[in-house]
Protein backbone atom coordinates (compact mmCIF):
# COMPACT_ATOMS: atom_id res chain seq x y z
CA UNK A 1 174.81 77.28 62.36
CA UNK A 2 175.51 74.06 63.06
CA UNK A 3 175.51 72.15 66.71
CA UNK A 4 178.72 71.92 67.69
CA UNK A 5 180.24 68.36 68.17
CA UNK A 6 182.23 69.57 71.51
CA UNK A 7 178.22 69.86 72.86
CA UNK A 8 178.23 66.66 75.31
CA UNK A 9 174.18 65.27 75.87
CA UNK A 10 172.82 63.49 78.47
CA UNK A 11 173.51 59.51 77.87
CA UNK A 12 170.81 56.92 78.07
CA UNK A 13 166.91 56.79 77.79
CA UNK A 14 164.60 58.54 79.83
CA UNK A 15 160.66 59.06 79.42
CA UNK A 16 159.40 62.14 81.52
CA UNK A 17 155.98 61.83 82.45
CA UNK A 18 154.43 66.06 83.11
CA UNK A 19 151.07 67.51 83.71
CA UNK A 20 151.09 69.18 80.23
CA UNK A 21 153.45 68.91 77.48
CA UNK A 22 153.84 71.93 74.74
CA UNK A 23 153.39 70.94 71.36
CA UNK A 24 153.77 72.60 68.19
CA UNK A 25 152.04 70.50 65.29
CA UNK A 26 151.83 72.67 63.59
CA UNK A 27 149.48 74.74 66.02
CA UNK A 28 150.85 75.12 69.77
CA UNK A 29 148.42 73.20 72.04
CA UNK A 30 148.94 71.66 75.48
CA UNK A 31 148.55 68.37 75.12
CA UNK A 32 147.76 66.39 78.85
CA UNK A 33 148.06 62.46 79.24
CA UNK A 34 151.98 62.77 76.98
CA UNK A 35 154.69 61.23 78.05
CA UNK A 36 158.55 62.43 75.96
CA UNK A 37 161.30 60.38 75.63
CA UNK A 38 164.98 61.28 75.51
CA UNK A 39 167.79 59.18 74.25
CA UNK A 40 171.26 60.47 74.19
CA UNK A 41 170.18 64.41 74.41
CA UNK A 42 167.51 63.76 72.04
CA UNK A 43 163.51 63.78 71.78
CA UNK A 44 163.46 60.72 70.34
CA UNK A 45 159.07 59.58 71.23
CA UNK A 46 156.45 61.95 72.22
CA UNK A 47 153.26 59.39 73.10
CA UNK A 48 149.84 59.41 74.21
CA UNK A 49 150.25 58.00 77.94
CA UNK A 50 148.57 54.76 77.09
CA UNK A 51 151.93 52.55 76.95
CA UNK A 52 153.28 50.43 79.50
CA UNK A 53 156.45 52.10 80.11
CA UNK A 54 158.99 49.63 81.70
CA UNK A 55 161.53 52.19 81.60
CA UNK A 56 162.57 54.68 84.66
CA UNK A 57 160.19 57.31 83.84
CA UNK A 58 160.53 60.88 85.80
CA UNK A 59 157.77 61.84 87.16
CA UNK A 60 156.46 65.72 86.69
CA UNK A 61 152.88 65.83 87.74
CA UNK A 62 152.40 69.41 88.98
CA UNK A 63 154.78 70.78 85.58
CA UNK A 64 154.06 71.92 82.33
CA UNK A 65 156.81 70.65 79.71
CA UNK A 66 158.04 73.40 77.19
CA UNK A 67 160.85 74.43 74.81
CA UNK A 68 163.99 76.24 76.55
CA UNK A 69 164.08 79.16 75.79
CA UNK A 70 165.90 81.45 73.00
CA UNK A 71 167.72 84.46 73.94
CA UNK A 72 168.86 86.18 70.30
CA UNK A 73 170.69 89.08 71.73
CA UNK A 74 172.65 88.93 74.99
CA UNK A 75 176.18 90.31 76.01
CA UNK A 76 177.69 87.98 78.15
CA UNK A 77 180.74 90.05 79.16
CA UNK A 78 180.51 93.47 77.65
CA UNK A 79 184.10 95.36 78.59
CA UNK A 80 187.57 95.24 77.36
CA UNK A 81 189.22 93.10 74.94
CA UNK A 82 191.24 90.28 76.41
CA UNK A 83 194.71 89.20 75.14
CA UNK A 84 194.47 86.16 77.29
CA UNK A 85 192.97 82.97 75.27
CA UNK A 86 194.37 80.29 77.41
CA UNK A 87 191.81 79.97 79.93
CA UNK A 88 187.78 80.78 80.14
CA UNK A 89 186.46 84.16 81.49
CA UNK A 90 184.79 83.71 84.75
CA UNK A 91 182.06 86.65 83.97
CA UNK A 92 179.95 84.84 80.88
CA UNK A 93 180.73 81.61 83.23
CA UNK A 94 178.72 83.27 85.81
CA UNK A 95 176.28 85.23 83.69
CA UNK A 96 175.39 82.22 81.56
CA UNK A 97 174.44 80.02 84.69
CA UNK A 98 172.02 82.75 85.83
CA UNK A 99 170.51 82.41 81.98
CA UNK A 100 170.16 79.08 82.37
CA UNK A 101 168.45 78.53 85.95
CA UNK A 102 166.11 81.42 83.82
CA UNK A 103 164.89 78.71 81.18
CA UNK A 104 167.07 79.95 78.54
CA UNK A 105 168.76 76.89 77.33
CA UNK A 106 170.24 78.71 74.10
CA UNK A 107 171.72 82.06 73.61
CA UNK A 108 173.52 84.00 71.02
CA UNK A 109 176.11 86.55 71.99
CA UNK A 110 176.29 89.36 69.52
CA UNK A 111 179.37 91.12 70.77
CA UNK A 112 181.71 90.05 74.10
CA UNK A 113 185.06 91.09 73.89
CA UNK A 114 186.07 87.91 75.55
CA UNK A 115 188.47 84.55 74.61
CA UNK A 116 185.74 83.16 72.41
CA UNK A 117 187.08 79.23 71.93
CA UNK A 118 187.63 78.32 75.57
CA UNK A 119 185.02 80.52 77.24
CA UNK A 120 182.39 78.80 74.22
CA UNK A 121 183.81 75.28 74.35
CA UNK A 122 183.33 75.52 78.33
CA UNK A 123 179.56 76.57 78.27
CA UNK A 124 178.62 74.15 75.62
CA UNK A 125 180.44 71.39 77.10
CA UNK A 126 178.89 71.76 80.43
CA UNK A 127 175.01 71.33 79.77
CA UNK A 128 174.34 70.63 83.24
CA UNK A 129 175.25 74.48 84.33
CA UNK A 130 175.19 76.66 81.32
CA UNK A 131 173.17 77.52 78.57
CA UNK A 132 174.47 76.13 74.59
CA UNK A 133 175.72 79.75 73.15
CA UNK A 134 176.52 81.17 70.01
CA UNK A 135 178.74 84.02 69.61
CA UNK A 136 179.74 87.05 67.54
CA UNK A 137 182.81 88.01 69.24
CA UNK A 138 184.09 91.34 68.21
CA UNK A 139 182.00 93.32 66.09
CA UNK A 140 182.48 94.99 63.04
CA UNK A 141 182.47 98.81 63.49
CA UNK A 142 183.99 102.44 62.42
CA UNK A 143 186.46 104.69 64.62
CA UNK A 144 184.92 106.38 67.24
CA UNK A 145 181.41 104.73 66.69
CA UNK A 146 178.91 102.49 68.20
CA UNK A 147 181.25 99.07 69.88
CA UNK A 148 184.90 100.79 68.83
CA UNK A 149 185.86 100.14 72.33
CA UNK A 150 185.72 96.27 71.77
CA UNK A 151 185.50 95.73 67.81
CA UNK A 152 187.61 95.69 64.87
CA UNK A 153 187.75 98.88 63.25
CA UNK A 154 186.98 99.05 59.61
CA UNK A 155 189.31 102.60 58.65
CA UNK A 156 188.39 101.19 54.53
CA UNK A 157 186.09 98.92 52.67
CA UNK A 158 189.67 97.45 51.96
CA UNK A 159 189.96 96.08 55.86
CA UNK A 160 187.17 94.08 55.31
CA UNK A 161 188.20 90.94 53.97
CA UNK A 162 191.50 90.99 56.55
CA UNK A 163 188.74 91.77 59.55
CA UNK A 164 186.94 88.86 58.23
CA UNK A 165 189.55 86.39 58.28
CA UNK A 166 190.75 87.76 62.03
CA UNK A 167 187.21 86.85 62.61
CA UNK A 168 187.62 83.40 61.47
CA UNK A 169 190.79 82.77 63.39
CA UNK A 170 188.36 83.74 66.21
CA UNK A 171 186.14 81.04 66.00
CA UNK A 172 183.04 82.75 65.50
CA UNK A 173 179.53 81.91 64.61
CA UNK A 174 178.61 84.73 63.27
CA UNK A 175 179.44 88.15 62.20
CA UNK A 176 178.08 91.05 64.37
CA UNK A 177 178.48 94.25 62.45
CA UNK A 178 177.21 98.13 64.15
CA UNK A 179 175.40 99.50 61.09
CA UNK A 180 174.34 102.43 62.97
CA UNK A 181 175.74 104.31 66.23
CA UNK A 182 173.92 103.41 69.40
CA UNK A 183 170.29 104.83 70.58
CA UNK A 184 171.76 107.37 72.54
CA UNK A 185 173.39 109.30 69.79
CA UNK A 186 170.41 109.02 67.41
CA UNK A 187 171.15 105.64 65.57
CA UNK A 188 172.86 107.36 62.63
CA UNK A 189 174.56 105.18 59.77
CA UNK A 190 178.11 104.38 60.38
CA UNK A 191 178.68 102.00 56.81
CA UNK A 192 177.75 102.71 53.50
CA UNK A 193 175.67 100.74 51.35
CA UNK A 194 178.20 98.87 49.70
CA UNK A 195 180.40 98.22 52.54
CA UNK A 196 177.55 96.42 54.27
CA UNK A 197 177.22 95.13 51.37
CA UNK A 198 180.95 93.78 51.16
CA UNK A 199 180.70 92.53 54.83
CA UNK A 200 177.66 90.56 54.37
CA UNK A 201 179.07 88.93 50.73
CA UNK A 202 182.73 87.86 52.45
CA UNK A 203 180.53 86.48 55.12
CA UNK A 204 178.26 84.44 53.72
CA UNK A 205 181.45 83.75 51.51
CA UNK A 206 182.41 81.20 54.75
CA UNK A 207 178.78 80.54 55.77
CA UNK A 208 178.33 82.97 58.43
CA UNK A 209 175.16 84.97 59.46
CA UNK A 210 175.60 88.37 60.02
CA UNK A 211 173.50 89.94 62.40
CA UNK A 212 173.27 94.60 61.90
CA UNK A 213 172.76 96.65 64.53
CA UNK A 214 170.89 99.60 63.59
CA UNK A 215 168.69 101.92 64.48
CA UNK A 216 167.61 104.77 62.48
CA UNK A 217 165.38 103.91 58.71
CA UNK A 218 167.88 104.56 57.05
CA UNK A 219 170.14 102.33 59.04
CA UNK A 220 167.50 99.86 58.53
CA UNK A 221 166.87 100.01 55.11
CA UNK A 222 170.85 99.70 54.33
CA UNK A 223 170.54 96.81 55.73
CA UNK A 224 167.99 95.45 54.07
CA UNK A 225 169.35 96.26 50.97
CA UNK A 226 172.56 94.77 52.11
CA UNK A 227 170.79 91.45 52.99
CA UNK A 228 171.69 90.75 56.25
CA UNK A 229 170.45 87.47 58.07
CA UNK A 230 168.71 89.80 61.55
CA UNK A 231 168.42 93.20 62.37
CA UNK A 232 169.07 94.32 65.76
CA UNK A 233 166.90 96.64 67.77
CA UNK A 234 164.91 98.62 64.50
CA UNK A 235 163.91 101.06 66.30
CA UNK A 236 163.54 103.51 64.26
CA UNK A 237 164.85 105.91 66.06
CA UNK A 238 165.82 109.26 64.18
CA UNK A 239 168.11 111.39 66.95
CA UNK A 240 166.25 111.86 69.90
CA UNK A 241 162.96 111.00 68.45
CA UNK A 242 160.75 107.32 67.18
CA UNK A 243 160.20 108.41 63.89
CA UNK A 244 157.98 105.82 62.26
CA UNK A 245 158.80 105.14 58.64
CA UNK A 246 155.86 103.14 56.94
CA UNK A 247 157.99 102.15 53.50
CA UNK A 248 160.88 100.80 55.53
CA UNK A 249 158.80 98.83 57.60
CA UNK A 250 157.01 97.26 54.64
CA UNK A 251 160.39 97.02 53.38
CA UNK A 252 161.46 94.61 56.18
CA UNK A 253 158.48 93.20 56.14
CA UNK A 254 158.48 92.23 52.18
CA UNK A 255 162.54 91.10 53.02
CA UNK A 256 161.76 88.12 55.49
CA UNK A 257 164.51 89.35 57.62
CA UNK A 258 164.44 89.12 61.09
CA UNK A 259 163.77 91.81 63.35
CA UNK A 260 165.17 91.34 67.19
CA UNK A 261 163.14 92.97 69.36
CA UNK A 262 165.19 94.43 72.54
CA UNK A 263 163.10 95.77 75.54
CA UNK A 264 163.47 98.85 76.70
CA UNK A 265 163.52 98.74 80.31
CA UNK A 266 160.10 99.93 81.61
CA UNK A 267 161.42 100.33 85.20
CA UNK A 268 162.99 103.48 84.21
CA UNK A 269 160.39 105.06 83.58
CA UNK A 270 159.97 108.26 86.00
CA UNK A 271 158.07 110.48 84.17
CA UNK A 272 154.68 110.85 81.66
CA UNK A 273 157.32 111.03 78.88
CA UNK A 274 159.03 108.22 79.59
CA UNK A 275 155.69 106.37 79.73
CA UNK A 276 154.78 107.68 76.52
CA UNK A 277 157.84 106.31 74.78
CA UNK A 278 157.13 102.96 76.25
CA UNK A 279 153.95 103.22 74.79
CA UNK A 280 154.73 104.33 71.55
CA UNK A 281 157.72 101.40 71.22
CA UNK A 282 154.96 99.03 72.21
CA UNK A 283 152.77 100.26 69.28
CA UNK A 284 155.65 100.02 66.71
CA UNK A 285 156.04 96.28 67.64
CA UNK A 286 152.46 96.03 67.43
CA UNK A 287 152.70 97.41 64.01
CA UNK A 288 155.60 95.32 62.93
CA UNK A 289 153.64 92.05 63.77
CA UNK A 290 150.56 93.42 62.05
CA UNK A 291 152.46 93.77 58.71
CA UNK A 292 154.20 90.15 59.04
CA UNK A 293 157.64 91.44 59.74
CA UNK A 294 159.15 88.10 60.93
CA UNK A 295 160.17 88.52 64.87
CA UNK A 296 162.60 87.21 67.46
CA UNK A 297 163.09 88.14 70.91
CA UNK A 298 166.57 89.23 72.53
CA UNK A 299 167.03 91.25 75.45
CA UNK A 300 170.25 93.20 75.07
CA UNK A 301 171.66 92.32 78.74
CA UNK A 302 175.29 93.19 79.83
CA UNK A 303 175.30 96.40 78.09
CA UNK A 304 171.90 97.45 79.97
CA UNK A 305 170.13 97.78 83.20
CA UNK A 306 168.37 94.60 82.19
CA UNK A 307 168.99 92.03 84.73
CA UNK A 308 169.92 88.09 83.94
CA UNK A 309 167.79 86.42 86.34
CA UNK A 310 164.52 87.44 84.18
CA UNK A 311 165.71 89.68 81.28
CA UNK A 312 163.75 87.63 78.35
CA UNK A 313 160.29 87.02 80.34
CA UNK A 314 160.67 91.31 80.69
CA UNK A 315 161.03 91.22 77.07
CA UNK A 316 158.39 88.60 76.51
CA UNK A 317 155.47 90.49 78.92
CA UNK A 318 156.47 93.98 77.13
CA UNK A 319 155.22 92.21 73.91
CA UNK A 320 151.88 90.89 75.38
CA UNK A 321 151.39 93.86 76.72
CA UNK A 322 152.01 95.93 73.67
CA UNK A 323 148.84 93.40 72.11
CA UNK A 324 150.59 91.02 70.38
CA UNK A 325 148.29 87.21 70.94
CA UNK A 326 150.46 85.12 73.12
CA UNK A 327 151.17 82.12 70.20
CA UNK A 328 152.79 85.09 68.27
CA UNK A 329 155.05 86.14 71.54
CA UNK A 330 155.77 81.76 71.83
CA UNK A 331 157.34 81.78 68.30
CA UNK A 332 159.24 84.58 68.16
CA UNK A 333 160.64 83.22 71.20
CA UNK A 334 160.85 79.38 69.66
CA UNK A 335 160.57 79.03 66.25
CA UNK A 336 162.23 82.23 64.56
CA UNK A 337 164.98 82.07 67.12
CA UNK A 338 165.86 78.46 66.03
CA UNK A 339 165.40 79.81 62.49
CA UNK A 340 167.41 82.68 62.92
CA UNK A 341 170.13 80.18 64.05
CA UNK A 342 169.62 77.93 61.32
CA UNK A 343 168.13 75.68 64.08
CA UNK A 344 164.65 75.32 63.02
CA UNK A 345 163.43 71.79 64.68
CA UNK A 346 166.32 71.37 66.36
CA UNK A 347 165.81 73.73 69.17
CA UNK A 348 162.84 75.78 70.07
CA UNK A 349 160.30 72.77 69.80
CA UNK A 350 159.02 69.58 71.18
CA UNK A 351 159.34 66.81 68.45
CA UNK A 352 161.13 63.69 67.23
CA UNK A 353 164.73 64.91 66.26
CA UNK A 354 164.86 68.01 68.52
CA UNK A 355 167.37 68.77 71.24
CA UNK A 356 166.19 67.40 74.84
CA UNK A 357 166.16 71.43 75.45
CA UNK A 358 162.84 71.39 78.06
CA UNK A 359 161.55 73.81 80.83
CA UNK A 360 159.33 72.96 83.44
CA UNK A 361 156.59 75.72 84.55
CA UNK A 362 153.86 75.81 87.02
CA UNK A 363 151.06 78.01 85.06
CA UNK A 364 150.64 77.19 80.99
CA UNK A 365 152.07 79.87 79.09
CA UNK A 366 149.32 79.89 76.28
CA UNK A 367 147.50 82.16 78.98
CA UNK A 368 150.22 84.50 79.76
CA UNK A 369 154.12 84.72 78.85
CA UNK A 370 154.28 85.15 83.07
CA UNK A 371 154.76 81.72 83.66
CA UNK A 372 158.01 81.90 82.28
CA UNK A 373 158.65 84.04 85.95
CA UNK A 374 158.77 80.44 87.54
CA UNK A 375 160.81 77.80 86.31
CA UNK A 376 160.96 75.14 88.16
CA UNK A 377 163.48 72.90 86.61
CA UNK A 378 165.56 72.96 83.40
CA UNK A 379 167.03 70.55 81.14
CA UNK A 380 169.57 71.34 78.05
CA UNK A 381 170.74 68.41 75.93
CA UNK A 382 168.68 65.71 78.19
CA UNK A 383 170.85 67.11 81.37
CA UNK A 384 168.78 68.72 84.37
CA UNK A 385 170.18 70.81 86.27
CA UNK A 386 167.67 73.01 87.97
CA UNK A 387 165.17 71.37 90.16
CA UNK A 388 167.45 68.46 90.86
């Protein structure tokens, strides 16, 4: 996906000057004594602090410097369609400026039924308030199933090609399709091989990702066979029940696809049950990273009782908690986000030729994903806003 020329960045030079600064070459390490520079929105010098900088140069003494952070499945107005395409909707406007003042400078929306060009346009043109975003518009999906209530229905393989040029009209980024029905009803295969097959050739066709929701293994495994670009959720869910399926997991694994791991909200828990199946969603993570099934984070908010303010650090502490080494958690967050989004050194990274996309934190995250729970200022495109 490519960065959007309507995306204004910040104009001139500036050198920040932190306690720490987060870098990634190729081995994250905090490196102290760095100062960045930022021309324009971009990283253009990251220096030992041995140079006598006649330039203004912020100082950030008591911060570490990081990426922003990726959110690869959010919602940012999950409800009814909208005929209206003449003027922004005031719900992602809100909910996107809560993501941002988060530390998530970069989102991708897998399914709004919202005006897509002037809501988009709005949030990526204003990088002093909202986060850049990405979005999937209306999704792909059968009568009666998972997302009919907002997506296009597909009544024939034949609808396809016509869906995928309505689409296209739409402006999006990508193509969300629901290969499965939701959690709650068991995660049960709603397309065919070959029509996720169809869907992913037409849109690849025009150079779009399409990113599968799906649930159950066999859900899964249609779409790896299908070759989709991520895979929602994989949860593995069969009805009621986690129902672990070894050869599908190696399956993704062997595929390179990425898997989008989605929190499920551990505050709901009320009983040992409930526990238990926090536990045992925890250990099929666990098991996912120990077979090298590549791994992005999303948190699945506006369609869940996650909260904006600090969905993605939820997500991120489930995942720490569930084992996996912190430097895993960092680039599932970082690095296979940006490469889900076909942004790999763009975003997600602290280096010449990257987006000015920077978070400032109290506590350095290589010792626990919790310092993402205080941000103290944000910058997206070489714009601060928070902190200011």
């Amino acid at each position: 996906m490519r960065l959007g020329p309507h995306e204004r960045k910040g104009e001139g030079t500036t050198w920040i000057r932190p306690k720490g600064v987060l870098l990634d070459d190729p081995d994250w390490h905090m490196a102290t004594n760095y100062l960045v520079q930022i021309e324009n929105g971009t990283i253009t010098t990251v220096v030992s602090d041995e140079k006598n900088i006649k330039d203004d140069v912020i100082e950030l003494r008591d911060d570490y410097v990081v990426p922003g952070l990726v959110d690869l499945h959010a919602h940012l107005e999950p409800g009814q369609p909208s005929g209206n395409r003449s003027t922004p909707v005031q719900g992602p406007l809100h909910h996107a400026e809560i993501l941002l003042q988060a530390g998530i400078t970069t989102v991708r929306d897998v399914g709004s039924p919202m005006d897509l060009l002037t809501t988009r346009d709005v949030l990526n043109g204003s990088p002093s308030r909202y986060p850049r975003v990405y979005m999937a518009g209306r999704p792909m999906t059968v009568a009666h199933g998972h997302g009919s209530d907002i997506g296009y229905i597909v009544q024939d393989p034949k609808n396809i090609t016509p869906i995928m040029d309505k689409l296209r009209r739409d402006g999006v980024d990508l193509v969300k399709v629901m290969a499965t029905a939701g959690g709650a009803h068991g995660g049960q295969p709603q397309f065919g091989l070959e029509s996720l097959k169809r869907i992913v050739g037409s849109a690849h066709k025009f150079g779009l990702q399409v990113a599968a929701h799906a649930h159950s293994s066999e859900g899964i495994q249609r779409c790896i066979l299908a070759g989709v670009d991520t895979i929602e959720h994989a949860s593995f869910k069969e009805g009621s029940e986690l129902v672990w399926n070894q050869a599908v997991a190696e399956s993704l694994a062997r595929s390179g696809i990425t898997a989008v791991f989605t929190p499920v909200n551990h505050r709901k828990a009320k009983t040992n049950n409930d526990v238990q199946r926090m536990r045992d969603i925890e250990g099929q993570w666990r098991h996912l990273h120990a077979m090298g099934v590549t791994i992005a984070v999303g948190t699945d908010v506006g369609v869940s009782v996650m909260r904006f303010e600090d969905s993605l650090v939820y997500a991120m502490e489930t995942l720490e908690h569930a084992g996996i080494p912190t430097i895993a958690i960092l680039n599932a967050v970082w690095h296979k986000g940006a490469r889900a989004l076909g942004l790999e050194g763009k975003i997600g990274s602290i280096r010449v030729g990257a987006r000015a996309d920077l978070i400032g934190v109290q506590t350095d995250p290589l010792v626990t994903v919790r310092a993402f729970r205080h941000v103290t200022w944000v910058m997206r495109d070489g714009v601060k806003s928070k902190g200011d």
